[in-house]
N, C-alpha and C. Protein backbone atom coordinates (compact mmCIF):
# COMPACT_ATOMS: atom_id res chain seq x y z
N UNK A 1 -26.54 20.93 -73.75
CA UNK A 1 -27.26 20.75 -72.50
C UNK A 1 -27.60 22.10 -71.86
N UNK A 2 -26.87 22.92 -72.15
CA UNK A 2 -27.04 24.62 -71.68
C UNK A 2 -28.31 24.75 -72.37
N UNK A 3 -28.87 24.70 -73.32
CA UNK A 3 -30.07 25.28 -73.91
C UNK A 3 -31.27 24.38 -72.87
N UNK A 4 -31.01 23.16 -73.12
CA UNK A 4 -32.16 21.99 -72.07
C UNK A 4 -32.40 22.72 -70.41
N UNK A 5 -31.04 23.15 -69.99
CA UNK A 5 -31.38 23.67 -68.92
C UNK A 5 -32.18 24.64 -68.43
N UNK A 6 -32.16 25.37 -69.67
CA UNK A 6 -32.34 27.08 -69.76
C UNK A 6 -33.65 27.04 -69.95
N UNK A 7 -34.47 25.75 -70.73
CA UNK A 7 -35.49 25.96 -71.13
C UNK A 7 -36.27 24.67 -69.80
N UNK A 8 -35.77 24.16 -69.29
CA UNK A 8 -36.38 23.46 -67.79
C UNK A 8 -36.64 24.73 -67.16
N UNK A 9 -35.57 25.36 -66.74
CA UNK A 9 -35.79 26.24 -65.77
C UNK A 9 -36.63 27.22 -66.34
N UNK A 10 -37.03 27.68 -67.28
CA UNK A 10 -38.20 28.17 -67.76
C UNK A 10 -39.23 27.67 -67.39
N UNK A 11 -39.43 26.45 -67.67
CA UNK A 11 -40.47 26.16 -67.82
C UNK A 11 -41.16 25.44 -66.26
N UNK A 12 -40.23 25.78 -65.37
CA UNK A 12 -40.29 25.51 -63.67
C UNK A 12 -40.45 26.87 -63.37
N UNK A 13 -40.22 28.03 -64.01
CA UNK A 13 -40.18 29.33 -63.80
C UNK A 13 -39.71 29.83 -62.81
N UNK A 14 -38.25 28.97 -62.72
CA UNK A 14 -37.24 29.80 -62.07
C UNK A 14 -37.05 31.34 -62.70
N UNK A 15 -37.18 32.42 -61.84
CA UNK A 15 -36.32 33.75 -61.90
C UNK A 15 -35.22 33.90 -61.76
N UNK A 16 -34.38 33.72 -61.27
CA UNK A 16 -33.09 33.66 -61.18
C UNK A 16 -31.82 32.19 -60.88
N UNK A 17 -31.06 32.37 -61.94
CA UNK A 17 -30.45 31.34 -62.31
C UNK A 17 -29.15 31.39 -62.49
N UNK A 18 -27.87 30.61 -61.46
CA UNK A 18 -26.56 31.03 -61.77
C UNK A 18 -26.32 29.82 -62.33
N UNK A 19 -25.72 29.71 -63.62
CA UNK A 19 -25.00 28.72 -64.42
C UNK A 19 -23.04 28.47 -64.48
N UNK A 20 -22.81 27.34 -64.11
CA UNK A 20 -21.09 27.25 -63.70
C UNK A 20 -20.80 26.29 -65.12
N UNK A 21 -19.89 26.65 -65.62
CA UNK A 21 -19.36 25.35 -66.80
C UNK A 21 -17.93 25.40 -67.14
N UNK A 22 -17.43 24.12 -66.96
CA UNK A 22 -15.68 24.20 -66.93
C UNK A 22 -15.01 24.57 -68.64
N UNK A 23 -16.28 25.11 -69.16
CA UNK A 23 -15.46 25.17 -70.58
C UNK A 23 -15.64 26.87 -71.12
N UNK A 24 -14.49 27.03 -71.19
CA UNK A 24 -14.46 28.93 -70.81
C UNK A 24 -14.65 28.91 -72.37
N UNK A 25 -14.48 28.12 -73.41
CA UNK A 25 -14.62 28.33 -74.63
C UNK A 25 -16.27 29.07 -74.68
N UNK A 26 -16.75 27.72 -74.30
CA UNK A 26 -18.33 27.52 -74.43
C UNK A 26 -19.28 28.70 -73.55
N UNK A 27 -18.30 29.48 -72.22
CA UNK A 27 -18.72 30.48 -71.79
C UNK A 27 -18.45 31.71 -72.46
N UNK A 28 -17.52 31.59 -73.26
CA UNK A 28 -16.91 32.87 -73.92
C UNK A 28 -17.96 33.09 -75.80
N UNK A 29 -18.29 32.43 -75.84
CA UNK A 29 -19.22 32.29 -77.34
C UNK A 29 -20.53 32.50 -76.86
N UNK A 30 -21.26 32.06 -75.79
CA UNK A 30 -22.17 32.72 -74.92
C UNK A 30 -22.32 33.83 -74.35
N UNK A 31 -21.46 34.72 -74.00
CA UNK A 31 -21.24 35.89 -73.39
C UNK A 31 -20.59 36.99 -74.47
N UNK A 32 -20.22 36.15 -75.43
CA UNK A 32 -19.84 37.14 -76.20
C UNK A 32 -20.04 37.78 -77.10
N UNK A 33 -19.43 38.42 -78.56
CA UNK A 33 -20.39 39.02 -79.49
C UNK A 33 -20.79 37.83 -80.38
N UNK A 34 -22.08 38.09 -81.20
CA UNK A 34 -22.90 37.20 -81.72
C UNK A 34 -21.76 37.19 -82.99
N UNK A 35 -21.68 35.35 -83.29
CA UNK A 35 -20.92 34.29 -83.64
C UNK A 35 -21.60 34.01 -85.22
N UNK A 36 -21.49 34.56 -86.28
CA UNK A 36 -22.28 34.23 -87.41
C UNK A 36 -21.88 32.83 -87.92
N UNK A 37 -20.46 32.50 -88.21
CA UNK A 37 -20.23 31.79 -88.96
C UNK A 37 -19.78 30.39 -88.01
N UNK A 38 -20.00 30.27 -86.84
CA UNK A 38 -19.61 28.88 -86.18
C UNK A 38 -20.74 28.24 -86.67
N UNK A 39 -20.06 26.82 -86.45
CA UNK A 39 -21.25 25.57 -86.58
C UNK A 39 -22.43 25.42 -85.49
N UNK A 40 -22.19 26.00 -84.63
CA UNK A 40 -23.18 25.76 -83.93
C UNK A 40 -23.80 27.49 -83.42
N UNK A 41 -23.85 28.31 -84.73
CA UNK A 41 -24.22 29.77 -84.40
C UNK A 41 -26.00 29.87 -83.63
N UNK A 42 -26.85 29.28 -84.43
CA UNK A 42 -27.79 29.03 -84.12
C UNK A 42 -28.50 28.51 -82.67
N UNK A 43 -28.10 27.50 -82.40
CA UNK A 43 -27.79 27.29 -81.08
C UNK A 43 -26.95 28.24 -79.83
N UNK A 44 -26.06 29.14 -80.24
CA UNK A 44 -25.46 29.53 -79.73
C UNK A 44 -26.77 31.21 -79.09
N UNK A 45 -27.32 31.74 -80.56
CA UNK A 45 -27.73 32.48 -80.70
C UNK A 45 -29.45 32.12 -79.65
N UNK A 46 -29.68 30.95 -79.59
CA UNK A 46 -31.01 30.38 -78.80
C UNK A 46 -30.79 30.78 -77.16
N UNK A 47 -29.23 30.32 -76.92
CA UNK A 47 -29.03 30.77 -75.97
C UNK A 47 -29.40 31.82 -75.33
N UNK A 48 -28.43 32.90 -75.94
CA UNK A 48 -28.08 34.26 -75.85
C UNK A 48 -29.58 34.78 -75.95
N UNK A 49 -30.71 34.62 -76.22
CA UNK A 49 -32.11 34.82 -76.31
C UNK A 49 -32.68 34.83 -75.21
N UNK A 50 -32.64 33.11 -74.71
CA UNK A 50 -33.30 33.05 -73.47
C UNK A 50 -32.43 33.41 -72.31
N UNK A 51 -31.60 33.67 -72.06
CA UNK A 51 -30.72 34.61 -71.01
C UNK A 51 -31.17 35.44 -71.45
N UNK A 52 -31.24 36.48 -72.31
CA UNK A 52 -31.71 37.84 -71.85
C UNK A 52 -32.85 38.25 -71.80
N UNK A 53 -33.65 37.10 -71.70
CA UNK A 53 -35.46 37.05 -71.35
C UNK A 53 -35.35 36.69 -69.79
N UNK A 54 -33.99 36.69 -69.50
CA UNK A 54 -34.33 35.91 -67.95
C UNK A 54 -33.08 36.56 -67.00
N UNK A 55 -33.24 36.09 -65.65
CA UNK A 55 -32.08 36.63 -65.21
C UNK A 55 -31.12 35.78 -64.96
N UNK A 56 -29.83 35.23 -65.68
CA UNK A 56 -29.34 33.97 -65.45
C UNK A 56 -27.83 34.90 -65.71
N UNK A 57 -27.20 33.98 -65.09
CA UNK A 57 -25.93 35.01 -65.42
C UNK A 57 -25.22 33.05 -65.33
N UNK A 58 -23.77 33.17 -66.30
CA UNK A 58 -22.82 32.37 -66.94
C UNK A 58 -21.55 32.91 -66.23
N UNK A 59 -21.30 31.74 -65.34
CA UNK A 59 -19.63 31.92 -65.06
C UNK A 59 -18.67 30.47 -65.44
N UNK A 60 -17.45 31.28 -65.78
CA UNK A 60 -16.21 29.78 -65.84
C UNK A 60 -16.05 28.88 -64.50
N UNK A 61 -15.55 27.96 -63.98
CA UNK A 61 -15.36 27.50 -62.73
C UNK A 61 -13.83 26.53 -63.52
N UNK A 62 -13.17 25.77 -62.52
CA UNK A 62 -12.38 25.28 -62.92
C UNK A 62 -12.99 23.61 -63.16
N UNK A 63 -12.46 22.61 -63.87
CA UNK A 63 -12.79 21.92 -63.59
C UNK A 63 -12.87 20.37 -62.04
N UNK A 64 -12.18 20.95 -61.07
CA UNK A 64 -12.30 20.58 -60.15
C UNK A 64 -12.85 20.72 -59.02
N UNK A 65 -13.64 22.43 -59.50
CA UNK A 65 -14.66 22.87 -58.98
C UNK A 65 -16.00 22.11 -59.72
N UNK A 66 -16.17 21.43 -60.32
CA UNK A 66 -17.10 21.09 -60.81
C UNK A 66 -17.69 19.46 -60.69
N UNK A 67 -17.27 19.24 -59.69
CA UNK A 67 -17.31 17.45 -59.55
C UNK A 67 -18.69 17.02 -59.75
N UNK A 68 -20.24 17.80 -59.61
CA UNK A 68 -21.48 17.26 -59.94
C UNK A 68 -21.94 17.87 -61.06
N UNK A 69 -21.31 18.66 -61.80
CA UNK A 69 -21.52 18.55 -62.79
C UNK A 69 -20.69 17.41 -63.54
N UNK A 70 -20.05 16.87 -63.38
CA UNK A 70 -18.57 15.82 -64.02
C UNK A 70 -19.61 14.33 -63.63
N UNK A 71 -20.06 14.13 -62.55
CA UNK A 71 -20.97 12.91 -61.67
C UNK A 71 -22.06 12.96 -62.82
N UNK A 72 -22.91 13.79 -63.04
CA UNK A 72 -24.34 13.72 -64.31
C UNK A 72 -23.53 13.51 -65.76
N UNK A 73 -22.75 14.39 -66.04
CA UNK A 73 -22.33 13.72 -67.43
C UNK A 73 -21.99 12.48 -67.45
N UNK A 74 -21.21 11.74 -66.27
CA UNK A 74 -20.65 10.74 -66.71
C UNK A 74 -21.87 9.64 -66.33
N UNK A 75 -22.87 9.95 -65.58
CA UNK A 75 -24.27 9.09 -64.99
C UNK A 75 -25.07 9.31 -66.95
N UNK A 76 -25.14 10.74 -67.31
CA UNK A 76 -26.08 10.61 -68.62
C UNK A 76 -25.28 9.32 -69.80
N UNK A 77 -24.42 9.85 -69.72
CA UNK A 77 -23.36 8.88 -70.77
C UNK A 77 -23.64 7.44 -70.32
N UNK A 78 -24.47 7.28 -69.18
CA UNK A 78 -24.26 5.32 -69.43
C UNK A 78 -26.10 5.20 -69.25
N UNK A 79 -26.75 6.22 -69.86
CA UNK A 79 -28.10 6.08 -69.86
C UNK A 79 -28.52 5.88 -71.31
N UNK A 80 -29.78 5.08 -71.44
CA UNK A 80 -29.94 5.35 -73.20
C UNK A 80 -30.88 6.77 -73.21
N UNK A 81 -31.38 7.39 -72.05
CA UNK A 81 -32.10 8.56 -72.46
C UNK A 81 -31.71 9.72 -72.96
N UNK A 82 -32.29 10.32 -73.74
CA UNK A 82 -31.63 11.75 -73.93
C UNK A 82 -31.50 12.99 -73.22
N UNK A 83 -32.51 13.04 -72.24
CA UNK A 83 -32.60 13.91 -71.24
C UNK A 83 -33.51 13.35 -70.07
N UNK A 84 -33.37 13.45 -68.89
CA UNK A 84 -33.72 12.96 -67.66
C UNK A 84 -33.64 13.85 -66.60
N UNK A 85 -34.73 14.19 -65.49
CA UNK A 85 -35.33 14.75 -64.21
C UNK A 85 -34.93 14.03 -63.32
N UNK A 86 -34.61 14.51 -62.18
CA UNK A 86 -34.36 13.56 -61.00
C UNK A 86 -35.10 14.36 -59.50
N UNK A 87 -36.10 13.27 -58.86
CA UNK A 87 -37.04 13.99 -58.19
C UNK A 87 -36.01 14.19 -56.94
N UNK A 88 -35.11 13.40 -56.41
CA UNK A 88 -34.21 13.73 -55.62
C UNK A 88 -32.79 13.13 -56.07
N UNK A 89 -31.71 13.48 -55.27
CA UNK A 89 -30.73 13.51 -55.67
C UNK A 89 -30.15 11.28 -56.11
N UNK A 90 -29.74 11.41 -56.94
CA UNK A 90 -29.23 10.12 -57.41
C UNK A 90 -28.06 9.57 -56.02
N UNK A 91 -28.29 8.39 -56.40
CA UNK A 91 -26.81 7.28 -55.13
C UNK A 91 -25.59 8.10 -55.74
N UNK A 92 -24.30 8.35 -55.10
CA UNK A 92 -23.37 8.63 -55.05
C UNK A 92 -22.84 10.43 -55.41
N UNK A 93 -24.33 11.51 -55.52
CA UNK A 93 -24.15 12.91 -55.74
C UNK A 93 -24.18 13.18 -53.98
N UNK A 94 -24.58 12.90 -53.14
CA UNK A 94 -24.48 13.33 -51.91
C UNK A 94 -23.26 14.17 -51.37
N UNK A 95 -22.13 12.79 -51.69
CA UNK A 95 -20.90 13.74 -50.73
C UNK A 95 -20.44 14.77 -51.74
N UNK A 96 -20.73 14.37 -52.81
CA UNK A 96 -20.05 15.80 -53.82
C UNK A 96 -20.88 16.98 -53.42
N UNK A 97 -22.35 16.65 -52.99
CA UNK A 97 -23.03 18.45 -52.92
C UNK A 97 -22.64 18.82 -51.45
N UNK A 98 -22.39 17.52 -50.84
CA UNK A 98 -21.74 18.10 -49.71
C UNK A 98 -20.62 19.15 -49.30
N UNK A 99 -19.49 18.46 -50.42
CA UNK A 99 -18.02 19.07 -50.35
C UNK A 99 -18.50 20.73 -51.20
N UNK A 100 -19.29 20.73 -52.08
CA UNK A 100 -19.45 21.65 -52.00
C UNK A 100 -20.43 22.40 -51.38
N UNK A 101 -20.85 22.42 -50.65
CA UNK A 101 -21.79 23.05 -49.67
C UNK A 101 -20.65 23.63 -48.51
N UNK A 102 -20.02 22.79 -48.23
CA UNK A 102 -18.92 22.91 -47.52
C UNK A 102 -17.67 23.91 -48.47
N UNK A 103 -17.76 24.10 -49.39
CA UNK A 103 -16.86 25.00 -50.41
C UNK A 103 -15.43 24.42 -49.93
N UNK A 104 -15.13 22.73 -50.17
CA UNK A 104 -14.27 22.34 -50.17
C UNK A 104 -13.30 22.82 -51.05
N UNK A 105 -11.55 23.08 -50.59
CA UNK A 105 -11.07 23.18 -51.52
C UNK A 105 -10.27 22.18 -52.57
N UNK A 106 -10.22 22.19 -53.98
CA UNK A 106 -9.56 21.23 -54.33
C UNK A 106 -8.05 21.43 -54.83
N UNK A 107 -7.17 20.67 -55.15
CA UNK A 107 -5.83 21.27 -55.79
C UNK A 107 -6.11 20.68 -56.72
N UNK A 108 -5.28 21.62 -58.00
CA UNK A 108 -5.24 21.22 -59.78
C UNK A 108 -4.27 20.08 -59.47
N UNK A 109 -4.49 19.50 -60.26
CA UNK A 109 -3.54 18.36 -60.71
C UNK A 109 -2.39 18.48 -62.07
């Protein structure tokens, strides 16, 4: 979904772009030195392309910092589409962009 994003926001021609993802793996193979022999090098390498055609910068977050991103995966997962736009925000993302707008804090569990 990192590549889909990368290439929306291209193609909306966003300039600047901060990306959050709770999987430090998936930030660390992105940010890091180029990956020949993973299964997904190629992809990995598409990435690492269009970030440095653009100004987007990749950070870790925890995952409880991440509750709307956690709300769309679990909304895509009960869709049959493969990828989907939303002209405004979907029923039940409100109070989450709220809490974070508000830079609620959360505790780990």
């Amino acid at each position: 979904m990192v590549l889909k994003g990368l290439l929306l926001a291209k193609d909306m021609s966003i300039d600047e772009l901060v990306c959050y993802s709770d999987s430090l793996h998936c930030i660390n193979l992105i940010n890091g030195p180029q990956v020949k022999y993973h299964i997904h090098a190629v992809l990995i390498q598409d990435i690492k392309e269009l970030i440095s055609q653009t100004n987007v910068s990749l950070y870790h977050t925890l995952r409880e910092r991440n509750q709307c991103a956690d709300f769309f995966a679990k909304l895509g997962a009960s869709l049959d589409a493969d990828f989907l736009t939303h002209a405004s925000p979907p029923e039940g993302i409100r109070d989450l962009l709220r809490n974070d707008a508000m830079r609620t804090f959360f505790l780990r569990e």
